[in-house]
Protein backbone atom coordinates (compact mmCIF):
# COMPACT_ATOMS: atom_id res chain seq x y z
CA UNK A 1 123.30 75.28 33.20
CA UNK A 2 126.61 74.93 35.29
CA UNK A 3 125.58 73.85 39.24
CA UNK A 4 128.07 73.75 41.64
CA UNK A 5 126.42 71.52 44.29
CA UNK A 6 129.19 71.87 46.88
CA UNK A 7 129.66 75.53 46.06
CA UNK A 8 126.05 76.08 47.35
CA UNK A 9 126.51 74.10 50.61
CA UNK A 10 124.38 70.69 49.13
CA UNK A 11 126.13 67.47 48.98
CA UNK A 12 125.11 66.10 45.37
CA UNK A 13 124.80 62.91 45.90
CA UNK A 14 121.62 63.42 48.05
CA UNK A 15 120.47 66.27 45.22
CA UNK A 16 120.71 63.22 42.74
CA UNK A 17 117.86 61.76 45.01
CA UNK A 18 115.63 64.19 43.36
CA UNK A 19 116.36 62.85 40.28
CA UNK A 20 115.47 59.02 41.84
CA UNK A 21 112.53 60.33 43.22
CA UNK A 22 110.38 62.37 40.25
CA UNK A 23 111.47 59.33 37.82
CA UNK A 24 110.14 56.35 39.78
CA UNK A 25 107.22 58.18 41.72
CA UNK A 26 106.05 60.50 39.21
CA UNK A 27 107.60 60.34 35.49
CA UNK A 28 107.53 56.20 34.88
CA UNK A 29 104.40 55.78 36.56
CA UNK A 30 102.64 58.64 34.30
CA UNK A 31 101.40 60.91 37.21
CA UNK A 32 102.78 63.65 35.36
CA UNK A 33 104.68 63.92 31.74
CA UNK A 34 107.23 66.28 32.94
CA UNK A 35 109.21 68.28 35.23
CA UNK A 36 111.85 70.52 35.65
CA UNK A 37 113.48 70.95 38.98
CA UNK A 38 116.35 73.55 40.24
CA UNK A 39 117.85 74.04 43.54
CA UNK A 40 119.47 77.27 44.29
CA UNK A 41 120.81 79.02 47.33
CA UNK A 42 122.07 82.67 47.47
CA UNK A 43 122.07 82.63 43.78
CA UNK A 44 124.57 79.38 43.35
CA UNK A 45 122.80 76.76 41.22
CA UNK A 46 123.16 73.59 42.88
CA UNK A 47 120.80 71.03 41.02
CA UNK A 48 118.89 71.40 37.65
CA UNK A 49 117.50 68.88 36.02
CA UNK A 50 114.58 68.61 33.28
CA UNK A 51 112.54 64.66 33.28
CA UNK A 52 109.93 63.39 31.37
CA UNK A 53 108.25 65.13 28.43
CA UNK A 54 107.19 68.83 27.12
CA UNK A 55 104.86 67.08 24.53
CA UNK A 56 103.64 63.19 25.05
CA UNK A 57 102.10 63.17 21.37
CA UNK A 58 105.48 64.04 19.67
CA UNK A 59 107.67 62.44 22.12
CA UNK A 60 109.70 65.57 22.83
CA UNK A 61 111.53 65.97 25.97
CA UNK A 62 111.75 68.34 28.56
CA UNK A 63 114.43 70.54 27.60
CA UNK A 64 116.40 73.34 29.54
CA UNK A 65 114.43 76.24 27.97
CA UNK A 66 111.16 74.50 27.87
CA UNK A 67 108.21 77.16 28.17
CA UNK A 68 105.45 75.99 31.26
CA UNK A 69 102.18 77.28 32.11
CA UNK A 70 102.23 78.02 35.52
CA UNK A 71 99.19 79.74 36.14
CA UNK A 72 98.46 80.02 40.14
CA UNK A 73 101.67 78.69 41.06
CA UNK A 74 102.65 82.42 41.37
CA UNK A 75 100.49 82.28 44.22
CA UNK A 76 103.27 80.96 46.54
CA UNK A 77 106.45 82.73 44.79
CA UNK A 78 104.17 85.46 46.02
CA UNK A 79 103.00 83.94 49.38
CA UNK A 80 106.70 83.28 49.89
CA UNK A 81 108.01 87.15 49.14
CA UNK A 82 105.52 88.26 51.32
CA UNK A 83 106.69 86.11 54.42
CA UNK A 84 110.40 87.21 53.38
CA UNK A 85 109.01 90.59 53.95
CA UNK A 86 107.45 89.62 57.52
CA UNK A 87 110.27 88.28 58.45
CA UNK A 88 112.46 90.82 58.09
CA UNK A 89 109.40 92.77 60.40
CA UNK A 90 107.86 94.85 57.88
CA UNK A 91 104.40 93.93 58.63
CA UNK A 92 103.20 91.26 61.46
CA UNK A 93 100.00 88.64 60.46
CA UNK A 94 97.75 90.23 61.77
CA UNK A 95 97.77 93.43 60.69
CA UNK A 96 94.40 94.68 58.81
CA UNK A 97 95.31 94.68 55.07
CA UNK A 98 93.75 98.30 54.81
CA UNK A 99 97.45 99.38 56.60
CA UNK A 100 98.73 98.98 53.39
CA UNK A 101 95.71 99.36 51.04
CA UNK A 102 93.47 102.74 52.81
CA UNK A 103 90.38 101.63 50.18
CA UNK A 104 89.89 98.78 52.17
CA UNK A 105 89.24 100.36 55.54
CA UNK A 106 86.13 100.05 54.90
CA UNK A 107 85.28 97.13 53.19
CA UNK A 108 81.13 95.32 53.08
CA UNK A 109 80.28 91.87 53.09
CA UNK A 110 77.14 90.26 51.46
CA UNK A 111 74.10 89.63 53.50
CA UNK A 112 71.61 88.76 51.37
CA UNK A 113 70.13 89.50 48.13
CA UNK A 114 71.22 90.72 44.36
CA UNK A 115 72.37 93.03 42.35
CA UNK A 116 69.48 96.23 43.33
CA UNK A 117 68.50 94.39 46.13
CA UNK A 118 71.14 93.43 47.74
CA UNK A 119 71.76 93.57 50.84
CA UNK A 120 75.82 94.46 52.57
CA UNK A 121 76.27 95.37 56.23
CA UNK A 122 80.04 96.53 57.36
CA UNK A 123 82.52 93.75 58.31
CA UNK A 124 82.82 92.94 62.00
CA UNK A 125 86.43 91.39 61.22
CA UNK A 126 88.70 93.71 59.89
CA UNK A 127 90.82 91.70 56.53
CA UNK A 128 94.69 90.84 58.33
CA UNK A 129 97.64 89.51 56.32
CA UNK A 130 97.20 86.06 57.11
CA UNK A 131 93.43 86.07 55.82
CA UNK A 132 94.86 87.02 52.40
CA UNK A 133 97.76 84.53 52.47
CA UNK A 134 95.09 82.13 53.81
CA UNK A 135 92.21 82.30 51.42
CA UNK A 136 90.24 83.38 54.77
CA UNK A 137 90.30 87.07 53.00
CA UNK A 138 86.20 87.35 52.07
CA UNK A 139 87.13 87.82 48.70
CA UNK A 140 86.52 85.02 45.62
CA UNK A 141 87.74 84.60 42.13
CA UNK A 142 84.07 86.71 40.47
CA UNK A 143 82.78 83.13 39.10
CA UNK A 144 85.02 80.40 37.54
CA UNK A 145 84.61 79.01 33.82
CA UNK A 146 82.65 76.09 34.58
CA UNK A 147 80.58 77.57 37.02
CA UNK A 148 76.85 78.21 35.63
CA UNK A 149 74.99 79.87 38.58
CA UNK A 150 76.94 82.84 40.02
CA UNK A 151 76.77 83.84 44.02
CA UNK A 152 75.73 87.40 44.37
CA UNK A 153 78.95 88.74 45.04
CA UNK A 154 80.24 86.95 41.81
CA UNK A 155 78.06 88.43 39.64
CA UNK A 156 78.97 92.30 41.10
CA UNK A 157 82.90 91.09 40.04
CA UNK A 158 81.60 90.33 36.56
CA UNK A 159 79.72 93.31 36.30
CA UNK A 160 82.79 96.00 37.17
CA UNK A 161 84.98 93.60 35.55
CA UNK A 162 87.20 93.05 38.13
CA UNK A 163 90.39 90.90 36.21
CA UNK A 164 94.23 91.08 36.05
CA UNK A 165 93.70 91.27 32.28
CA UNK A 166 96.39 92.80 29.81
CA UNK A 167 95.90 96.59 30.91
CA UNK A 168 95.05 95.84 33.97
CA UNK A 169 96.83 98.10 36.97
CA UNK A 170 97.16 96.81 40.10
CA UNK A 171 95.84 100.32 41.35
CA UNK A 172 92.66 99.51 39.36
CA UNK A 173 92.57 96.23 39.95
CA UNK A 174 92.70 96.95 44.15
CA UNK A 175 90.42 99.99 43.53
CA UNK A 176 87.73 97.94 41.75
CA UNK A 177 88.03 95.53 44.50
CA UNK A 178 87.06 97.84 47.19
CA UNK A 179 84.05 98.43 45.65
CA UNK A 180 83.21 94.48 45.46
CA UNK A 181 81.63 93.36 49.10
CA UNK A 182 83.10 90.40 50.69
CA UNK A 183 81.07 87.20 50.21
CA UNK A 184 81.83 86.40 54.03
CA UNK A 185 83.27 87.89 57.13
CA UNK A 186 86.83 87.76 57.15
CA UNK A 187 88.65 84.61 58.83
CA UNK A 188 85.40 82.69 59.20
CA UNK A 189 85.89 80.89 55.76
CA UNK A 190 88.12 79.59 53.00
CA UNK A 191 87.66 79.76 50.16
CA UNK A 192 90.07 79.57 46.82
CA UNK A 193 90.57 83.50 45.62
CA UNK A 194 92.47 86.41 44.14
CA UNK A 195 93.50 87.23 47.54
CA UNK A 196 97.55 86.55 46.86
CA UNK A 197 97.00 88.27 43.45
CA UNK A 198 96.80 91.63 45.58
């Protein structure tokens, strides 16, 4: 990949500093077997470099079109288009997600109890943008591989299926949500969710 360092406003001496940085900190020590950084601004590359290794075992480098799992690191490529968006003043913080999504206007949180007998009551705190981008939304992940004993809610996202599995909508996926209650009142908690997958 051509970068033009200057071209982009960067000086590359201090982009090379990247370079210093991953090797000695991360790649020598063995924190992690490989990386691939890129600096860009208003679409001119100005650093890209690939360190370390794709595959330890074989010895095979990082290359340029090495293929990466990046599984929640969407989360802030999406956390950051969504703050582009409020900056530019198409939504403020803390306005209720339901402004956006109606079948959320009236979203339940868990009480007690489960599956027949459980128990929801209608949330005092309405969802805002910043609970979602803050894992403050109420909502979970419906049960995590390891996890053996499933909270209430959890078990009521296994039972409608609520995924982003291949098929998946997002109109299904947000419509099967709204029919999932909260497992706590909105900005009273964190906890880890699909809240940015919305």
């Amino acid at each position: 990949m051509n970068v033009n360092p200057t071209g982009a406003g960067f000086s590359g001496e201090r982009l090379e500093r990247i370079s210093t940085h991953l090797q000695n900190r991360y790649i020598k020590p063995g924190k992690i077997a490989g990386a691939q950084v890129m600096v860009s601004r208003r679409g001119v590359p100005a650093y890209f470099r690939s360190f370390g290794e794709m595959d330890a075992e074989r010895g095979k480098p990082v290359e340029a079109d090495t293929i990466f799992r990046i599984y929640s690191m969407t989360k802030p490529i999406t956390s950051v288009a969504l703050m582009m968006l409020f900056e530019e003043g198409h939504f403020q913080l803390s306005d209720p997600v339901s402004r956006f999504i109606p079948a959320w206007a009236n979203h339940e949180v868990w009480v007690e109890g489960s599956g027949e007998a459980m128990v929801t009551r209608e949330v005092e705190n309405k969802m805002t943008m910043k609970d979602v981008l803050c894992h403050t939304s109420g909502l979970t992940y419906g049960g995590l591989l390891w996890q053996v004993d499933l909270h209430p809610v959890d078990q009521v996202y296994e039972k409608l299926d609520v995924s982003r599995g291949p098929g998946e909508t997002s109109q299904s996926f947000i419509e099967k949500l709204a029919k999932v209650p909260l497992r706590y009142e909105p900005g009273t908690r964190w906890m880890y969710s699909l809240a940015t997958d919305v």
